[in-house]
N, C-alpha and C. Protein backbone atom coordinates (compact mmCIF):
# COMPACT_ATOMS: atom_id res chain seq x y z
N UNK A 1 107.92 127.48 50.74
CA UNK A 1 108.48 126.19 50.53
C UNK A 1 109.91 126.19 51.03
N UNK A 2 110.72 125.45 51.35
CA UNK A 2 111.22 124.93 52.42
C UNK A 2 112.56 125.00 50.86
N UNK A 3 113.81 125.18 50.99
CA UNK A 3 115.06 125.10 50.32
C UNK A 3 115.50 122.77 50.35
N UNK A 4 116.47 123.30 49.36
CA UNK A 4 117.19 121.53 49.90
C UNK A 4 117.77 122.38 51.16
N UNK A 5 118.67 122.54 50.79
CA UNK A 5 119.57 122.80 52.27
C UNK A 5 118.64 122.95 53.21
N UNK A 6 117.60 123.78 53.64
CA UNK A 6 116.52 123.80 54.80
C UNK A 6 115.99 122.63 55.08
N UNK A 7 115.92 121.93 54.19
CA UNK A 7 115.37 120.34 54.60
C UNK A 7 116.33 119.66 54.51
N UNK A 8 117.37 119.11 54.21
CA UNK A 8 118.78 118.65 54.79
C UNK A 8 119.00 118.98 56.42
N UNK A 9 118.91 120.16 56.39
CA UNK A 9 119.12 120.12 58.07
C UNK A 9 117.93 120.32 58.88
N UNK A 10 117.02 120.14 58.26
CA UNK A 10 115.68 119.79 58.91
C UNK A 10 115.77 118.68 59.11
N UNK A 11 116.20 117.36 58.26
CA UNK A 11 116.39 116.08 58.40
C UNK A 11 117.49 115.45 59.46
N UNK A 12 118.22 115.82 59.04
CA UNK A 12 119.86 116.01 59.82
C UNK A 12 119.40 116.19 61.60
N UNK A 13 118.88 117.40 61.65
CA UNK A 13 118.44 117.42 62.62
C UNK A 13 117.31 116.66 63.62
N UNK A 14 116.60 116.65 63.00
CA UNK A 14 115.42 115.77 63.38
C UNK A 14 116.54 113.93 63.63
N UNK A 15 117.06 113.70 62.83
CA UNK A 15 117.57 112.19 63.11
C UNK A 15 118.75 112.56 64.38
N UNK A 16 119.19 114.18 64.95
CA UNK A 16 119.99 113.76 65.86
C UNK A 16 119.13 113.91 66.99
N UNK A 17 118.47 114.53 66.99
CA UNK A 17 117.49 114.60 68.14
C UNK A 17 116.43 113.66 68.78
N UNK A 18 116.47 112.50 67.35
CA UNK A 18 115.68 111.17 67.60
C UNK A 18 117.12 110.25 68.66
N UNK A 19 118.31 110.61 68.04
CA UNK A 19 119.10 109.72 68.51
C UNK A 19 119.87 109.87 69.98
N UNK A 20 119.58 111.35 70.19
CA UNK A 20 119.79 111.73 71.60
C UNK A 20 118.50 111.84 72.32
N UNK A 21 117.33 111.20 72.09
CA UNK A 21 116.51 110.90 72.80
C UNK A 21 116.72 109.60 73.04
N UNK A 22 117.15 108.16 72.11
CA UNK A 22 117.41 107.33 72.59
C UNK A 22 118.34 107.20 73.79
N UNK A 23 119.82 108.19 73.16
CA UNK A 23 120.63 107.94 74.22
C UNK A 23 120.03 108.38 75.54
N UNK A 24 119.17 109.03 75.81
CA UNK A 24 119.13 109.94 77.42
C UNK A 24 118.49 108.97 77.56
N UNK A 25 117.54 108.03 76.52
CA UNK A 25 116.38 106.96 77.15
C UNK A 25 117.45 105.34 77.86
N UNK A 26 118.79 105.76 76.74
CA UNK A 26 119.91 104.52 77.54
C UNK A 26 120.04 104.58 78.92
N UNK A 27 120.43 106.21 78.96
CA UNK A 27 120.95 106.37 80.24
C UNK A 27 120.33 106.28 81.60
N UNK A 28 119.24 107.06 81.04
CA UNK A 28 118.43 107.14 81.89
C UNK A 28 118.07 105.34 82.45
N UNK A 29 117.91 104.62 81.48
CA UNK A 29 117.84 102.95 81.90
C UNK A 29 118.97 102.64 82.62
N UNK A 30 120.22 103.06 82.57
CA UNK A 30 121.42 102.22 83.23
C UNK A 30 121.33 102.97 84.71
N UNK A 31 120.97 104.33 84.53
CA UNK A 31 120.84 104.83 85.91
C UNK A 31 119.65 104.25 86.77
N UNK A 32 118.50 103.75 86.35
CA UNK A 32 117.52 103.01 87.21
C UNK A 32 118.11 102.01 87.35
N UNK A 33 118.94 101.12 86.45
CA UNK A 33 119.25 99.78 86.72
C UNK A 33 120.64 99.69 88.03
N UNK A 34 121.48 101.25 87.86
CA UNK A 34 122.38 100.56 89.29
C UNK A 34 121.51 101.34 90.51
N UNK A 35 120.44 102.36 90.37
CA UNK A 35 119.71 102.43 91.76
C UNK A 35 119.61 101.05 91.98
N UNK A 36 118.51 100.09 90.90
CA UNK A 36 117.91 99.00 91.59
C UNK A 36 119.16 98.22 92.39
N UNK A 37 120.47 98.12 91.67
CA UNK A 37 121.10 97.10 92.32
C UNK A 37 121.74 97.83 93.86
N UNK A 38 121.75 99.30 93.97
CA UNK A 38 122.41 99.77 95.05
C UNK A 38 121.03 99.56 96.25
N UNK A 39 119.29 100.01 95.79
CA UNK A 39 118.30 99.13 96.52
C UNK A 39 118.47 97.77 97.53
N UNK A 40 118.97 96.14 96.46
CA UNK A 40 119.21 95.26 96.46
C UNK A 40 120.23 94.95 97.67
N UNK A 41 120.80 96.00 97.40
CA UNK A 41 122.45 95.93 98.72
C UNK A 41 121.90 96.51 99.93
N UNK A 42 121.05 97.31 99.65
CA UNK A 42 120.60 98.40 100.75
C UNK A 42 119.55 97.45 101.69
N UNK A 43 118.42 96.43 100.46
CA UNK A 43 117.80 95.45 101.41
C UNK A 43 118.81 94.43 102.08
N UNK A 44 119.51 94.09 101.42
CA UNK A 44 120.38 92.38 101.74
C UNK A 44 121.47 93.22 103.08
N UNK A 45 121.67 94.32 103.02
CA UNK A 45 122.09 94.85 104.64
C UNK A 45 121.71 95.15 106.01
N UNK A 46 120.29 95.43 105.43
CA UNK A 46 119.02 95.38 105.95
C UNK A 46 118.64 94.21 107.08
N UNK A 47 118.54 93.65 106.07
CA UNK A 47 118.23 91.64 106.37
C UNK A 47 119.69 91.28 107.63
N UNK A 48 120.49 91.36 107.09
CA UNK A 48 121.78 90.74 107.56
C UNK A 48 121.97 91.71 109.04
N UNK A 49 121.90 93.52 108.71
CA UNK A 49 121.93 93.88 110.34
C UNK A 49 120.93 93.38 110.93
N UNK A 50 119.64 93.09 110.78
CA UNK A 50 118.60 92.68 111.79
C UNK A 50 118.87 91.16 112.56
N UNK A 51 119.39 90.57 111.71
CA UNK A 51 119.85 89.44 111.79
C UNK A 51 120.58 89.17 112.98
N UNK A 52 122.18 90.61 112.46
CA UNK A 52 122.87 90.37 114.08
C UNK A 52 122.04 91.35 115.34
N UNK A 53 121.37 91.86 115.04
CA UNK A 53 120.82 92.79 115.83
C UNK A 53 119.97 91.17 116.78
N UNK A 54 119.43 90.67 116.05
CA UNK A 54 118.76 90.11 116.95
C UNK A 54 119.65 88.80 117.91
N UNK A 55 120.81 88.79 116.97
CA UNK A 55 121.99 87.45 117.65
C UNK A 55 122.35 88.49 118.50
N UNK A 56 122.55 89.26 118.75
CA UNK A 56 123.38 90.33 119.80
C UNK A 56 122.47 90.22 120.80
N UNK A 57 120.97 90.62 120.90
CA UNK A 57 120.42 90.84 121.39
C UNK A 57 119.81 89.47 122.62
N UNK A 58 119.99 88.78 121.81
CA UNK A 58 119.50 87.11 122.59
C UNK A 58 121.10 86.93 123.62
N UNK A 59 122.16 87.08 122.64
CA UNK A 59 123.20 87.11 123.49
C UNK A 59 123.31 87.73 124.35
N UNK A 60 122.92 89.00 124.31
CA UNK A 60 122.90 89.46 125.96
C UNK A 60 121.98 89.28 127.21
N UNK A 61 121.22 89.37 126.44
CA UNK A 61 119.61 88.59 127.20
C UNK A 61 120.19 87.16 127.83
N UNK A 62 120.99 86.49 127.13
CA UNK A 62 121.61 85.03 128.10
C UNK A 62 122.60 85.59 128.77
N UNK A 63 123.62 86.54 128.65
CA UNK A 63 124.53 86.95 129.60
C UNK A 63 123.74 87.53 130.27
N UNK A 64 123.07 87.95 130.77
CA UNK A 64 122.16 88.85 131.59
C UNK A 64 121.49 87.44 132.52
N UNK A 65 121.43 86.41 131.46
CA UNK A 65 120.79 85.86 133.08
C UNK A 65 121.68 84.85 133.70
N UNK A 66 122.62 84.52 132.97
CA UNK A 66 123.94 83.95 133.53
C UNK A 66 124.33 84.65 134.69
N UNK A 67 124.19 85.96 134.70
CA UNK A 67 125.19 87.05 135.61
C UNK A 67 124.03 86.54 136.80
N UNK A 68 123.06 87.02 136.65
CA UNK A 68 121.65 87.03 137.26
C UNK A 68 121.47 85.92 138.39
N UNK A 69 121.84 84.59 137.80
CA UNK A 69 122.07 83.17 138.60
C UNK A 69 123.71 83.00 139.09
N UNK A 70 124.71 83.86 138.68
CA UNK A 70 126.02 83.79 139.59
C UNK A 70 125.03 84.30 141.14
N UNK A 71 125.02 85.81 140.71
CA UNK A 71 124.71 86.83 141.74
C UNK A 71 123.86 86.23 142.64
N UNK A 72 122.65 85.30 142.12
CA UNK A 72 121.88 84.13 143.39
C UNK A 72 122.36 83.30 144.03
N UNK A 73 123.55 82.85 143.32
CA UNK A 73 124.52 81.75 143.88
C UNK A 73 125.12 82.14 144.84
N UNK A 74 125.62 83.66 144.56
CA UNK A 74 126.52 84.30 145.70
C UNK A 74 125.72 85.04 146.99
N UNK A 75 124.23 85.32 146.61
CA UNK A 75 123.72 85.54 148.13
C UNK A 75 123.40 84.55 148.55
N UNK A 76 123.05 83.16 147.95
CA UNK A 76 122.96 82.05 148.57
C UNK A 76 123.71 81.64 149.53
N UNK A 77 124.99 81.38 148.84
CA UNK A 77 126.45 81.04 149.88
C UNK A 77 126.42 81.80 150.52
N UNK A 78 126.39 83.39 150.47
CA UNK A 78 126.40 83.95 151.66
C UNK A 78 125.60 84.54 152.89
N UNK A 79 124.17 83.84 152.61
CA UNK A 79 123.14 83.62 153.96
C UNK A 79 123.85 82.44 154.29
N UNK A 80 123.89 81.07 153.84
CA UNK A 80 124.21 80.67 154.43
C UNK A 80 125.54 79.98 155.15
N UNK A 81 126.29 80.72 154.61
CA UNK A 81 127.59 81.28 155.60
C UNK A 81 127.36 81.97 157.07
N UNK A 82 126.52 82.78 156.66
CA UNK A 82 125.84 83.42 158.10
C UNK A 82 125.47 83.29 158.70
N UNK A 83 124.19 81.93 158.39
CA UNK A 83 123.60 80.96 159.23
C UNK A 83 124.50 80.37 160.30
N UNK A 84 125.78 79.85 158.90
CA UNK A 84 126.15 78.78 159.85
C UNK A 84 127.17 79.41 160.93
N UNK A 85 127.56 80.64 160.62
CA UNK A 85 128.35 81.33 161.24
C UNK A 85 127.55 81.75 163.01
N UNK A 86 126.52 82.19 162.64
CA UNK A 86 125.49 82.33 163.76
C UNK A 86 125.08 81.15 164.38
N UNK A 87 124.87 80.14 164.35
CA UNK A 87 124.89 78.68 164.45
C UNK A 87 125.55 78.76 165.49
N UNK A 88 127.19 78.94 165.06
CA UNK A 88 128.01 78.54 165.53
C UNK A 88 128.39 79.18 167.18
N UNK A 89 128.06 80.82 166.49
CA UNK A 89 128.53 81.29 167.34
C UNK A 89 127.65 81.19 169.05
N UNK A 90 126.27 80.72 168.74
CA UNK A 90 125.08 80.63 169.20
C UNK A 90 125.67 79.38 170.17
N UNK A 91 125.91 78.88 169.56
CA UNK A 91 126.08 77.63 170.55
C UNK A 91 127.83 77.78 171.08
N UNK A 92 129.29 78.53 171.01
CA UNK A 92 129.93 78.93 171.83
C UNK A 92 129.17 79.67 172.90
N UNK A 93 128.47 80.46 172.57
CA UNK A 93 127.69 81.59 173.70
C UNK A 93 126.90 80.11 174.96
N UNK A 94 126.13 79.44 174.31
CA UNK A 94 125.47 78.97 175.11
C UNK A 94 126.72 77.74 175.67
N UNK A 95 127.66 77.63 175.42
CA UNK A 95 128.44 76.61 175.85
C UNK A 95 128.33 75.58 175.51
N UNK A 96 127.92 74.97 174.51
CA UNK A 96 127.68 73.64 173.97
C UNK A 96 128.58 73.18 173.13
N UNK A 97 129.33 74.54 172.42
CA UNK A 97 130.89 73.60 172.34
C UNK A 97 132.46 74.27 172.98
């Protein structure tokens, strides 16, 4: 049979060990609860780089064809610069002007 004092701190004990199971069960809750919110940040950054990823991406895709239609513009003008240059020179040669 078991003393008072042996069951005093049989009791004693038993109620701190109930109460540091709550606490680790606190903690353990506040530590899932700022994963979830560091999750939350981790999606909503997620979202937001794809976002510019894809504004970046269209943006260059239009500078790319902006450049694309200068660069046609400029062999344009310059066949026919050449044309008319040959034209020209075509008809000094033949004497017509």
């Amino acid at each position: 049979m078991l003393t008072l004092r042996q069951t005093t701190f049989f009791y004693f004990f038993t109620s701190l060990l109930s109460n540091f199971i709550h606490f680790c069960k606190d903690v353990e809750a506040r530590i899932f609860e700022k994963l979830d919110k560091i999750e939350e940040r981790i999606n909503d950054l997620c979202i937001r780089l794809t976002a510019m990823e894809n504004e970046y991406n269209s943006h260059i895709s239009d500078m790319e064809k902006k450049q694309d239609n200068k660069l046609k513009r400029r062999d344009y003008t310059l066949a026919i610069m050449a044309v008319g240059l040959t034209i020209i020179e075509v008809c000094r040669t033949l004497g017509i002007i």
